[in-house]
C-alpha atoms as a PDB file:
ATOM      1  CA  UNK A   1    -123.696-114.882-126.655  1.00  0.00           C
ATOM      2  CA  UNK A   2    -120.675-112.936-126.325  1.00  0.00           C
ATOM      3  CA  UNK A   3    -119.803-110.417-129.108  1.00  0.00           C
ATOM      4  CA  UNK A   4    -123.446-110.662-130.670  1.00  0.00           C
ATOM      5  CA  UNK A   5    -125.172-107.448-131.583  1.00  0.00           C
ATOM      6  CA  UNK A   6    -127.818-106.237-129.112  1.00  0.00           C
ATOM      7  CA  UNK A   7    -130.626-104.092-129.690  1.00  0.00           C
ATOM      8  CA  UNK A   8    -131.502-101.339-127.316  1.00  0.00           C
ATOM      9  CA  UNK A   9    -135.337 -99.410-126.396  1.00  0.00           C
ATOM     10  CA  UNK A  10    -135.715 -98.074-129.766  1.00  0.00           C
ATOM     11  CA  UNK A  11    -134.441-101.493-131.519  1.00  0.00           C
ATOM     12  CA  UNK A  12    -131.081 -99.968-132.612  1.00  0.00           C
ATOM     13  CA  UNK A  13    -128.796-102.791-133.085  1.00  0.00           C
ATOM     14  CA  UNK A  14    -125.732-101.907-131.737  1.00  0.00           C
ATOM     15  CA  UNK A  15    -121.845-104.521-131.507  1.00  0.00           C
ATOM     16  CA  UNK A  16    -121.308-105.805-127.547  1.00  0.00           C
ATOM     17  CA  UNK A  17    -118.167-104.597-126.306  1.00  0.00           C
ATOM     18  CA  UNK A  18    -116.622-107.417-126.532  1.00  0.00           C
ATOM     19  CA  UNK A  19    -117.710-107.615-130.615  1.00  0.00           C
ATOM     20  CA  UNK A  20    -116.215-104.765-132.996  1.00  0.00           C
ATOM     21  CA  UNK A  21    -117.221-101.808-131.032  1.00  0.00           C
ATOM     22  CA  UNK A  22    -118.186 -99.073-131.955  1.00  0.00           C
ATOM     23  CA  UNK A  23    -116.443 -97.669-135.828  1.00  0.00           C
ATOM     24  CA  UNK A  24    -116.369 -94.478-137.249  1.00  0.00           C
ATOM     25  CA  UNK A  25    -119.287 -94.369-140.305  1.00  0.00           C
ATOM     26  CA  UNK A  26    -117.045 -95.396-143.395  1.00  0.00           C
ATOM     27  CA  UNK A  27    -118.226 -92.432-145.633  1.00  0.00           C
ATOM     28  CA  UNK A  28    -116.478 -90.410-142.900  1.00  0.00           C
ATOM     29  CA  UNK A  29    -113.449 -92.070-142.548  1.00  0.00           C
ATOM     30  CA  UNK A  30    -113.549 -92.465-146.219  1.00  0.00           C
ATOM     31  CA  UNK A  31    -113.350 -88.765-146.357  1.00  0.00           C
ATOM     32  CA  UNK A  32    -111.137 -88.339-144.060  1.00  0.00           C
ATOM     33  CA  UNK A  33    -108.368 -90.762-146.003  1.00  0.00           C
ATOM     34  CA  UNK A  34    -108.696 -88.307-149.108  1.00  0.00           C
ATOM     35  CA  UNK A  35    -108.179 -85.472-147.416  1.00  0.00           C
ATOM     36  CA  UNK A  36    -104.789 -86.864-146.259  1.00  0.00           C
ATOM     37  CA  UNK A  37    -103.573 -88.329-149.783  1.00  0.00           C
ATOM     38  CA  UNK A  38    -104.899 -85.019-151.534  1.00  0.00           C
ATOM     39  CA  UNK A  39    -102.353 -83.147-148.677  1.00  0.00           C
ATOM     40  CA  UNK A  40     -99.256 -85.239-149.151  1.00  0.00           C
ATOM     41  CA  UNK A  41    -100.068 -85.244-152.866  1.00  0.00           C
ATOM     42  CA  UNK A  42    -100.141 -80.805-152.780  1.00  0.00           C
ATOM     43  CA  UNK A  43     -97.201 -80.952-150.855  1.00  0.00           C
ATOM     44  CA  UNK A  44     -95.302 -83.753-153.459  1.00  0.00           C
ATOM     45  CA  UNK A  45     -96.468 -80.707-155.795  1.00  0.00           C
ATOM     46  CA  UNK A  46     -95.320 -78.177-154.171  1.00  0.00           C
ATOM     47  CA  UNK A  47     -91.910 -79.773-153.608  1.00  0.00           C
ATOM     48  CA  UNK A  48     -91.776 -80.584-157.360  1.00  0.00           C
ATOM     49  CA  UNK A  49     -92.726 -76.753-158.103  1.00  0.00           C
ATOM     50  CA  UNK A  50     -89.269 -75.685-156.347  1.00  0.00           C
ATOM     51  CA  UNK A  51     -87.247 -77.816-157.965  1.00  0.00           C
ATOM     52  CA  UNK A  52     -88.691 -76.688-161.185  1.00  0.00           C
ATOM     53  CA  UNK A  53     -87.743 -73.559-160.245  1.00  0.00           C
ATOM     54  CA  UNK A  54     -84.804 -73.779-159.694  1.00  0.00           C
ATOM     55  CA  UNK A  55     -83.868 -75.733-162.748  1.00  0.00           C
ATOM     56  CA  UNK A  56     -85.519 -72.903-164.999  1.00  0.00           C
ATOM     57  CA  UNK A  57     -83.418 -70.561-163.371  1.00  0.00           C
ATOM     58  CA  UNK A  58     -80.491 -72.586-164.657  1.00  0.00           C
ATOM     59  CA  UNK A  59     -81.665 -73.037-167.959  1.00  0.00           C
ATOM     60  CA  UNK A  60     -82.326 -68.919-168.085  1.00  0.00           C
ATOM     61  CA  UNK A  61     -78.730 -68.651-167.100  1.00  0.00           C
ATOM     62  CA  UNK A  62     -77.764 -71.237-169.851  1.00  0.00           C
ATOM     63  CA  UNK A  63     -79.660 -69.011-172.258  1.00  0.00           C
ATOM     64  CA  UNK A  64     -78.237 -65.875-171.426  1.00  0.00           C
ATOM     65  CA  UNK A  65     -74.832 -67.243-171.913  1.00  0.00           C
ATOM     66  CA  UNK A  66     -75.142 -68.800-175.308  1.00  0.00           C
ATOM     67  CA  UNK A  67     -77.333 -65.131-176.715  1.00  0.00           C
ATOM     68  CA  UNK A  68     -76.516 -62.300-174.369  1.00  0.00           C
ATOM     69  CA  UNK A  69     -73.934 -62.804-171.926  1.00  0.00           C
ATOM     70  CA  UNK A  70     -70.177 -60.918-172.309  1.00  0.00           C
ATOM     71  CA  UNK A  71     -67.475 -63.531-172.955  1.00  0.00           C
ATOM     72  CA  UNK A  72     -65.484 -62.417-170.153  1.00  0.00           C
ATOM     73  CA  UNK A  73     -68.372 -63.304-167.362  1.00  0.00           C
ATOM     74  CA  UNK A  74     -67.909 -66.914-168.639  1.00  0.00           C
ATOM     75  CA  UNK A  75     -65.890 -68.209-165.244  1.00  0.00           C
ATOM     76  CA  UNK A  76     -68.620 -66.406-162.777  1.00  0.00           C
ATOM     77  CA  UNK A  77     -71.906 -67.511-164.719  1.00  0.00           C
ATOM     78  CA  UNK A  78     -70.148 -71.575-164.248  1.00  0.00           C
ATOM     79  CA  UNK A  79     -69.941 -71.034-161.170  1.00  0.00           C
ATOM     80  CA  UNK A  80     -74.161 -69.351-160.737  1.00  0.00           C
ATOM     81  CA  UNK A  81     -74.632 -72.448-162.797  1.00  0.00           C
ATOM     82  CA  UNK A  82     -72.927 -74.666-160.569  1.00  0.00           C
ATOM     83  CA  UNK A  83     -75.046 -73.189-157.363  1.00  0.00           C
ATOM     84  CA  UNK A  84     -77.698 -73.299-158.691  1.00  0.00           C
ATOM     85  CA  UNK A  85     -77.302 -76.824-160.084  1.00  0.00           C
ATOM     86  CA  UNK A  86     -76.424 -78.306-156.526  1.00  0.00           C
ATOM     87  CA  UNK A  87     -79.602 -76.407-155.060  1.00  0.00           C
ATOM     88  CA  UNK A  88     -81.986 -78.196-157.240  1.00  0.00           C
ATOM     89  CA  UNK A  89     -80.034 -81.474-156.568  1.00  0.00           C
ATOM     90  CA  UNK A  90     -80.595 -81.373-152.689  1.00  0.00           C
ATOM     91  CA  UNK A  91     -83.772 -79.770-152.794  1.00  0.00           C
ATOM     92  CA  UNK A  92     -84.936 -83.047-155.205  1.00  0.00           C
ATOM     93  CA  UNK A  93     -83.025 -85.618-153.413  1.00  0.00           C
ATOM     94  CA  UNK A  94     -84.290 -84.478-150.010  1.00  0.00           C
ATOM     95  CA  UNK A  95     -85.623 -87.582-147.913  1.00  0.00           C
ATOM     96  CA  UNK A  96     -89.128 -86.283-147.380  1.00  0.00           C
ATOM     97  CA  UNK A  97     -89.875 -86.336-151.026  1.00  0.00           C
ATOM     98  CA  UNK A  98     -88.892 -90.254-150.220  1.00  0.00           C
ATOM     99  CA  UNK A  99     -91.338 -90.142-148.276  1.00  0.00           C
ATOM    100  CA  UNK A 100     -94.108 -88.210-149.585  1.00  0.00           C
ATOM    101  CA  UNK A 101     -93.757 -90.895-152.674  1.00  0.00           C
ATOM    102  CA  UNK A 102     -93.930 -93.703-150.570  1.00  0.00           C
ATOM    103  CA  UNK A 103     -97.196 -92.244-148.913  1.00  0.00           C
ATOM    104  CA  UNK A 104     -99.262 -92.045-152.461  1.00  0.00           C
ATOM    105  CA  UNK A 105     -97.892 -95.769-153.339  1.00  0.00           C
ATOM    106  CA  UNK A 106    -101.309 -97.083-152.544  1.00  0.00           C
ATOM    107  CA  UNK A 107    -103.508 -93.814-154.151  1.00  0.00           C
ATOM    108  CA  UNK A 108    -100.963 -94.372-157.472  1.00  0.00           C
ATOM    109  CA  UNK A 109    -102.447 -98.022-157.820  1.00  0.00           C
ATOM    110  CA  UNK A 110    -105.783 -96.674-157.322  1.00  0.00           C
ATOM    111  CA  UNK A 111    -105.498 -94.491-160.992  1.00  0.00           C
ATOM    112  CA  UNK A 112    -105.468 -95.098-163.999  1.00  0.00           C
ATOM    113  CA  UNK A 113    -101.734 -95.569-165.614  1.00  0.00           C
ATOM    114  CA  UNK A 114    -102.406 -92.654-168.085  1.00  0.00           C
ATOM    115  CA  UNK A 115    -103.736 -90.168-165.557  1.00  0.00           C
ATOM    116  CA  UNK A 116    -101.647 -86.928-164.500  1.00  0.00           C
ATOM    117  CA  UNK A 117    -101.394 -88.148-161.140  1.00  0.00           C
ATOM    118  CA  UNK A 118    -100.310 -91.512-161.606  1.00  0.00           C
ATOM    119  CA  UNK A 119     -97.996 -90.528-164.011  1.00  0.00           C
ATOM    120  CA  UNK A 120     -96.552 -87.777-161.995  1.00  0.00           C
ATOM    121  CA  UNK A 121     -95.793 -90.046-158.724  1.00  0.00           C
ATOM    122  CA  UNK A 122     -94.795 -92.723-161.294  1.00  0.00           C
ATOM    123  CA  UNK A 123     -92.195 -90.216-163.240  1.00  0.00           C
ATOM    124  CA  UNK A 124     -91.041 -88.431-159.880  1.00  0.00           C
ATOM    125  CA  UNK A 125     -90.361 -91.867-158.283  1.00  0.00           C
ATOM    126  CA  UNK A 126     -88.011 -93.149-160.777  1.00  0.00           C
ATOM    127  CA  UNK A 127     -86.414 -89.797-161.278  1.00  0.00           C
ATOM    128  CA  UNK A 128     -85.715 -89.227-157.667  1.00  0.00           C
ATOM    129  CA  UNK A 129     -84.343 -92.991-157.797  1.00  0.00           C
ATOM    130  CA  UNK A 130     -82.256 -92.245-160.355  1.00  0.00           C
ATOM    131  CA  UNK A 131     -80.880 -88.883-159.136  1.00  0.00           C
ATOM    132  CA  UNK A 132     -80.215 -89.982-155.704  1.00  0.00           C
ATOM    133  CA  UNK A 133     -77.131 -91.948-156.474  1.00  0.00           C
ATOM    134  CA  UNK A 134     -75.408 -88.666-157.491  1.00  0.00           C
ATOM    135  CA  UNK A 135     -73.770 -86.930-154.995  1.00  0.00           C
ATOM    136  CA  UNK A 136     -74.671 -83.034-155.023  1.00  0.00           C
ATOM    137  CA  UNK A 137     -70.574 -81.757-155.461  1.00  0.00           C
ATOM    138  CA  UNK A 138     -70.630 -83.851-158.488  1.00  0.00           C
ATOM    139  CA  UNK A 139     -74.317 -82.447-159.811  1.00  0.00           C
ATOM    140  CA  UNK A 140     -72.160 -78.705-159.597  1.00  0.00           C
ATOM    141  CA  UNK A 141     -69.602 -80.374-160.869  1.00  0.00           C
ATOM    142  CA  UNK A 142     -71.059 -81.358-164.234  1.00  0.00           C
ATOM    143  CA  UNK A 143     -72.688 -78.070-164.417  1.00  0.00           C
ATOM    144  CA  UNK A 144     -70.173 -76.059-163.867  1.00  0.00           C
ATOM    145  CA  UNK A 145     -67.492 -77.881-166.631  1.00  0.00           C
ATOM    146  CA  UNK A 146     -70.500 -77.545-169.332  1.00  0.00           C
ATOM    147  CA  UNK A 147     -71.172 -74.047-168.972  1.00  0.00           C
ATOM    148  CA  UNK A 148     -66.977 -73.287-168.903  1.00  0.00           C
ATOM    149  CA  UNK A 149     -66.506 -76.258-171.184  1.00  0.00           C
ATOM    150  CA  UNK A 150     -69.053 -73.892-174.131  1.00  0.00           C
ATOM    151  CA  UNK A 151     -67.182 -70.723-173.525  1.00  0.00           C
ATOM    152  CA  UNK A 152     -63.487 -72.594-174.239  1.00  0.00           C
ATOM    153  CA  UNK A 153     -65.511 -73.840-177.578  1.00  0.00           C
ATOM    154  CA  UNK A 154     -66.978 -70.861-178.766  1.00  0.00           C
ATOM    155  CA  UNK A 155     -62.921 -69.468-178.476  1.00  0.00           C
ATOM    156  CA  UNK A 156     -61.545 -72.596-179.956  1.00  0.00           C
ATOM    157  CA  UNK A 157     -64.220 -72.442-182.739  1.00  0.00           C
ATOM    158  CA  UNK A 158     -63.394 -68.881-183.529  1.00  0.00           C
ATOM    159  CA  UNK A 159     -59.388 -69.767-183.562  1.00  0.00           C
ATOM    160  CA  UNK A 160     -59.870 -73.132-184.855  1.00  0.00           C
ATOM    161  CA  UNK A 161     -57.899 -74.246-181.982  1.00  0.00           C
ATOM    162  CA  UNK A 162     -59.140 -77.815-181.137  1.00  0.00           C
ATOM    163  CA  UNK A 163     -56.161 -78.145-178.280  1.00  0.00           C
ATOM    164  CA  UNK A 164     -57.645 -75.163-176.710  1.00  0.00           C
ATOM    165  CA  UNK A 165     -60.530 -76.968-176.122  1.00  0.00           C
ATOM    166  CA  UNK A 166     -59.270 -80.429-175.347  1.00  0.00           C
ATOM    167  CA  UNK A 167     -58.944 -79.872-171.512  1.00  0.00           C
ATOM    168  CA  UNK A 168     -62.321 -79.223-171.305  1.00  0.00           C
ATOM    169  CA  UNK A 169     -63.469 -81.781-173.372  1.00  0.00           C
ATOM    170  CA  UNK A 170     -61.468 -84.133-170.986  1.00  0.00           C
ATOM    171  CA  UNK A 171     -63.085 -82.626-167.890  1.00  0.00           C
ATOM    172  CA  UNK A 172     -66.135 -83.329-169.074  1.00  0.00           C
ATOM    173  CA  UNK A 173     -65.786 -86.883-170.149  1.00  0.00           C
ATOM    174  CA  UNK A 174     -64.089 -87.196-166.673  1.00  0.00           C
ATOM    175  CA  UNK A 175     -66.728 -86.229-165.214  1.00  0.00           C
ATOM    176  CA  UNK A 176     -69.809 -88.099-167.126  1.00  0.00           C
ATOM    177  CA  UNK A 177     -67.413 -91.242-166.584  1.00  0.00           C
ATOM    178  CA  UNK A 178     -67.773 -90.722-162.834  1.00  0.00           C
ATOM    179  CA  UNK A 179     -71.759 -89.885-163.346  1.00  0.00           C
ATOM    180  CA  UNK A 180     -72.344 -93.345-164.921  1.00  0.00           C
ATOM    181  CA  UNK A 181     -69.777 -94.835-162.029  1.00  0.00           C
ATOM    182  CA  UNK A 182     -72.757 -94.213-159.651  1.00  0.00           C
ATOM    183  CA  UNK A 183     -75.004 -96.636-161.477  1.00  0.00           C
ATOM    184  CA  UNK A 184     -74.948-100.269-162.047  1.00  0.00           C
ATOM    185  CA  UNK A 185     -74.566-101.655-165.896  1.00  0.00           C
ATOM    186  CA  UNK A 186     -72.796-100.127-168.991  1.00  0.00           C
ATOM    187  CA  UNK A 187     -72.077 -96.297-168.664  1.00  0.00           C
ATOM    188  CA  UNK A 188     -73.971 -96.175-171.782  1.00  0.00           C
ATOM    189  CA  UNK A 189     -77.022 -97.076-169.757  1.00  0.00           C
ATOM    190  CA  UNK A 190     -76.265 -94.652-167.166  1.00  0.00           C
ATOM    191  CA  UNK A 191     -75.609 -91.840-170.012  1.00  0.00           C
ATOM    192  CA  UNK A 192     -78.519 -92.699-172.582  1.00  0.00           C
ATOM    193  CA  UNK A 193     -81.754 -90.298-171.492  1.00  0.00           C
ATOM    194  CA  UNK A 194     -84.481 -92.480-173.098  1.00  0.00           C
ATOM    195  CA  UNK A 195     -83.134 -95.248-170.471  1.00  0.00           C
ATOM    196  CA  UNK A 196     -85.711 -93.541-168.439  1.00  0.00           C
ATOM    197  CA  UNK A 197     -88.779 -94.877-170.640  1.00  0.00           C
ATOM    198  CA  UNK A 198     -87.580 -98.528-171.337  1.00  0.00           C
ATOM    199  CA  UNK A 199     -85.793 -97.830-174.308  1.00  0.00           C
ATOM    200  CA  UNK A 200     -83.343-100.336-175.107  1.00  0.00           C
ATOM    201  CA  UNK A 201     -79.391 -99.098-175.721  1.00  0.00           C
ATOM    202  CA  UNK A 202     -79.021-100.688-179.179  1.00  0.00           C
ATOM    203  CA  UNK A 203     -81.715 -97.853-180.394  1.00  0.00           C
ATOM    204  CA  UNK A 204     -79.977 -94.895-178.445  1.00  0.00           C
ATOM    205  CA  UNK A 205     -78.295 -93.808-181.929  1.00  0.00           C
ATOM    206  CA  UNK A 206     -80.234 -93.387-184.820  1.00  0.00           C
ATOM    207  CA  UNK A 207     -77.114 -95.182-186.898  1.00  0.00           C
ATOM    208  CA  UNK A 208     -77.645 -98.247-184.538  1.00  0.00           C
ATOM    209  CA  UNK A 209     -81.214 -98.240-184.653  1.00  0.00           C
ATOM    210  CA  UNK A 210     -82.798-101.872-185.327  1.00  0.00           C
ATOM    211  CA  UNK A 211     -84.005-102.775-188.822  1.00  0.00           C
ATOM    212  CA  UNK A 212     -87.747-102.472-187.701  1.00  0.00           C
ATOM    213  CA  UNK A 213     -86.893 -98.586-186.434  1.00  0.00           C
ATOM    214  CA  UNK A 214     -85.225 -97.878-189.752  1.00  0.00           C
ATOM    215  CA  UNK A 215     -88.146 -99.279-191.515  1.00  0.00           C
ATOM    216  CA  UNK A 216     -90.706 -96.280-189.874  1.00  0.00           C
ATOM    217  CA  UNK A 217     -89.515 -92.886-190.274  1.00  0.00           C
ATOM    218  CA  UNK A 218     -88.099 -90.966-187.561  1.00  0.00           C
ATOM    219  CA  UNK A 219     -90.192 -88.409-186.001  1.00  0.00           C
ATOM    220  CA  UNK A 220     -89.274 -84.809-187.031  1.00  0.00           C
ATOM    221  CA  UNK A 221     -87.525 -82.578-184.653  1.00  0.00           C
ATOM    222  CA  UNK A 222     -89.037 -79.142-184.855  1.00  0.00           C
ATOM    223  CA  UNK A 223     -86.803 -76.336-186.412  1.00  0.00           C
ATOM    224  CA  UNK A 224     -85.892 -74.583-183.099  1.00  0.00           C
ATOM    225  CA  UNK A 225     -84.450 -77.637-182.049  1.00  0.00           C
ATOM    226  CA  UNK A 226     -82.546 -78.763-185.020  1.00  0.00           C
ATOM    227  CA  UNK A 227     -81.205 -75.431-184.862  1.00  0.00           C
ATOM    228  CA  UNK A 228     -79.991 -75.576-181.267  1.00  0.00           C
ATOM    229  CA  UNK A 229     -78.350 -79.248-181.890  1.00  0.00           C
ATOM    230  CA  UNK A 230     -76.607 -78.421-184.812  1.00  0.00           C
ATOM    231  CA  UNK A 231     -74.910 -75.119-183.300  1.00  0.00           C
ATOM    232  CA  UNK A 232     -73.826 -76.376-179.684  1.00  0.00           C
ATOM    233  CA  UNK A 233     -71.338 -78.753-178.521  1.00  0.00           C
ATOM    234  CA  UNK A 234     -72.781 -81.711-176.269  1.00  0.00           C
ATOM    235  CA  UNK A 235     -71.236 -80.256-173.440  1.00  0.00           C
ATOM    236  CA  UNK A 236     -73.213 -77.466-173.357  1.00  0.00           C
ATOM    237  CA  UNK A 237     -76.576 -79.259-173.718  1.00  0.00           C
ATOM    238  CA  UNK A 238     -76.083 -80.928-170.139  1.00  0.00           C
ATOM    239  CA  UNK A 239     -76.451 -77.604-168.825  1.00  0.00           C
ATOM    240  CA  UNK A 240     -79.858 -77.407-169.847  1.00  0.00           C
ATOM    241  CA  UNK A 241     -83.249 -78.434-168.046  1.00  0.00           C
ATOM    242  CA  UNK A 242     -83.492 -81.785-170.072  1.00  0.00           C
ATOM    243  CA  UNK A 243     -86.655 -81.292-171.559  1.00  0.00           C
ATOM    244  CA  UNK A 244     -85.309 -78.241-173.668  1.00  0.00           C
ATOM    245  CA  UNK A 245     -86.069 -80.193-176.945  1.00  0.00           C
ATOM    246  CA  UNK A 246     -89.417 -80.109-176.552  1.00  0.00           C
ATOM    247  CA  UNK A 247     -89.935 -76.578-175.322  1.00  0.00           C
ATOM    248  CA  UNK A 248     -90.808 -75.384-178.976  1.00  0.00           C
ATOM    249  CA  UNK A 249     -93.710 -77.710-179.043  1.00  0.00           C
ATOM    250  CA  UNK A 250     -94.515 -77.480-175.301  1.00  0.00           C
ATOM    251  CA  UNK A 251     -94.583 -73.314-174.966  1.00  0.00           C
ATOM    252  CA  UNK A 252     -96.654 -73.135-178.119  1.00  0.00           C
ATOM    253  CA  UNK A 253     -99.127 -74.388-176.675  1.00  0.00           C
ATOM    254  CA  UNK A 254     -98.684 -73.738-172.900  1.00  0.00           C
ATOM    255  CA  UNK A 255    -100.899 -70.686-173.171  1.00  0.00           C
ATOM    256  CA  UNK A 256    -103.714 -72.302-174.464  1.00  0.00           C
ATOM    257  CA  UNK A 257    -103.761 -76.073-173.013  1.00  0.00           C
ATOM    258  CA  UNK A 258    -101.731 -78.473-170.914  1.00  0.00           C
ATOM    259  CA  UNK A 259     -99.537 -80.215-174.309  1.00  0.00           C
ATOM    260  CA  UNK A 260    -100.505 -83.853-174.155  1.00  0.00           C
ATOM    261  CA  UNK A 261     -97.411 -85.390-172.526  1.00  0.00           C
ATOM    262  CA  UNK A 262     -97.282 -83.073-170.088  1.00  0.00           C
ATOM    263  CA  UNK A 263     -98.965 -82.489-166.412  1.00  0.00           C
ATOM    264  CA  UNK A 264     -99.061 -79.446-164.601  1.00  0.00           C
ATOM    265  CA  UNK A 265     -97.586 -78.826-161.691  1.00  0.00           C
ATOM    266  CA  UNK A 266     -99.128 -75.753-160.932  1.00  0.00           C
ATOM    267  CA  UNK A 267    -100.520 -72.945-163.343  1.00  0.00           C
ATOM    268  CA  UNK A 268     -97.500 -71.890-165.890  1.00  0.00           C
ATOM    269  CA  UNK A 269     -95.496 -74.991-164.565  1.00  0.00           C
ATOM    270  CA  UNK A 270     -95.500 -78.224-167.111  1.00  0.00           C
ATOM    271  CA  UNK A 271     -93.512 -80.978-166.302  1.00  0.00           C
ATOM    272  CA  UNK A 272     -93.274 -83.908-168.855  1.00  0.00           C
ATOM    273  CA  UNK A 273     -95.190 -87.033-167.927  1.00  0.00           C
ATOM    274  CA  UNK A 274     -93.048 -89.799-169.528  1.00  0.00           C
ATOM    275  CA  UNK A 275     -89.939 -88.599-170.853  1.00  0.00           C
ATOM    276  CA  UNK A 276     -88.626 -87.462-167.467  1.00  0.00           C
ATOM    277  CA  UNK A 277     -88.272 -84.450-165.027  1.00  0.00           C
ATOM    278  CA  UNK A 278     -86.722 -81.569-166.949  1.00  0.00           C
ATOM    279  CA  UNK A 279     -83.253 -81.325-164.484  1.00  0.00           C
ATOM    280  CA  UNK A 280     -79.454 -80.399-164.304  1.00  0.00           C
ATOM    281  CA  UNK A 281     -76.535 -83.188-165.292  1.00  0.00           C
END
């Protein structure tokens, strides 16, 4: 019968031509599969690694200005910021990574929610969703009006000159109103970080919070942190990598172990695994 199996002189039963053929052993081209998804998951990495890069460069340059930096180089470090802002844009919103993301859909479903890969497809998916919709002018855009927008407050500060500082202010606002513009729903959506994690808007402030929220205590910020929020303007913070919160909990352990919450892109890289890619705007 045509497409049976046949054997031949030593009794090795082999498909007819007209049957399946002949197929590579499935161990092989088992092997063969992983070696592909463990490429295009390196190179996701490697991608990933640049950006990160990049967006630690900015958030050195955002350091230096609010410790070190003269207050005359105020105008030229907006505009590094600005550069380097835009870089990391593109270099995130590039196509391939698109692609690379779409490529581990089906090795994603194959891990476990929790695990450092899944969650770092899962994370970098949504992110590079998100980001995207922003055009890159408008990524150096925000960064540049932050990093001028702190230098005009520290002056107004010092003068107590509020009007000083109200142009910026304004460019600013201008500017986040044309950020949340590029997605669909209330700005405040657009605006509130924890969107990113399924957090609903009514619990974005801790004033609003619901009445089962109020009834569990808040989780402590850690010192560092509470210092940095309660001595720089909310301008200035969107020119920060936006996982600077939890640095002081994150570097005091990075030498030791990977901080739970956190997978590694590559050695002395972290990038956090649910509360979004550290980035600019």
């Amino acid at each position: 019968m045509s497409g049976c199996p046949i054997s031949d002189a030593q009794g090795t039963v082999r498909p007819t031509r007209s049957g399946t053929g002949h197929r590579q052993p499935t161990r092989h081209r088992t092997q063969k599969q992983g070696a592909i998804v463990e490429d295009t998951y390196n190179r996701l990495k490697e991608r990933l690694a640049e950006v990160s890069d990049l967006e630690h460069v900015g958030g050195l340059l955002a350091w230096d200005q609010q410790t070190m930096m003269p207050s005359r180089g105020a105008e030229v470090r907006a505009e590094q910021m600005a550069t380097i802002a835009r870089l990391g844009h593109e270099r995130f919103t590039d196509p391939e990574i698109g692609k690379l993301l779409e490529a581990l859909t089906e090795y994603e479903a194959s891990l476990p929610p929790d695990s450092d890969e899944a969650s770092l497809i899962r994370v970098t998916r949504r992110d590079w969703d998100k980001a995207r919709r922003v055009p890159n002018e408008l990524a150096a855009e925000l960064a540049h009006a932050a990093a001028s927008g702190y230098a005009a407050w520290l002056n107004a500060r010092a003068n107590s000159d509020f009007a000083g500082f109200l142009p910026d202010l304004e460019r600013n606002i201008e500017l986040k109103r044309k950020y949340a513009a590029c997605f669909e729903g209330a700005p405040y959506d657009a605006l509130d970080r924890r969107l990113r994690t399924g957090a609903d808007r009514r619990r974005g402030l801790g004033g609003l919070r619901s009445p089962q929220d109020r009834a569990s205590p808040a989780r402590p910020a850690c010192p560092g942190t509470r210092r940095f929020l309660s001595t720089t303007p909310a301008c200035a913070v969107t020119s920060l990598p936006r996982a600077s919160g939890r640095w002081c909990s994150a570097l005091s352990n990075a030498s030791a172990t990977t901080p739970k919450g956190w997978a590694s892109i590559r050695p002395g890289t972290l990038w956090p695994r649910e509360s979004g890619r550290p980035r600019f705007g």
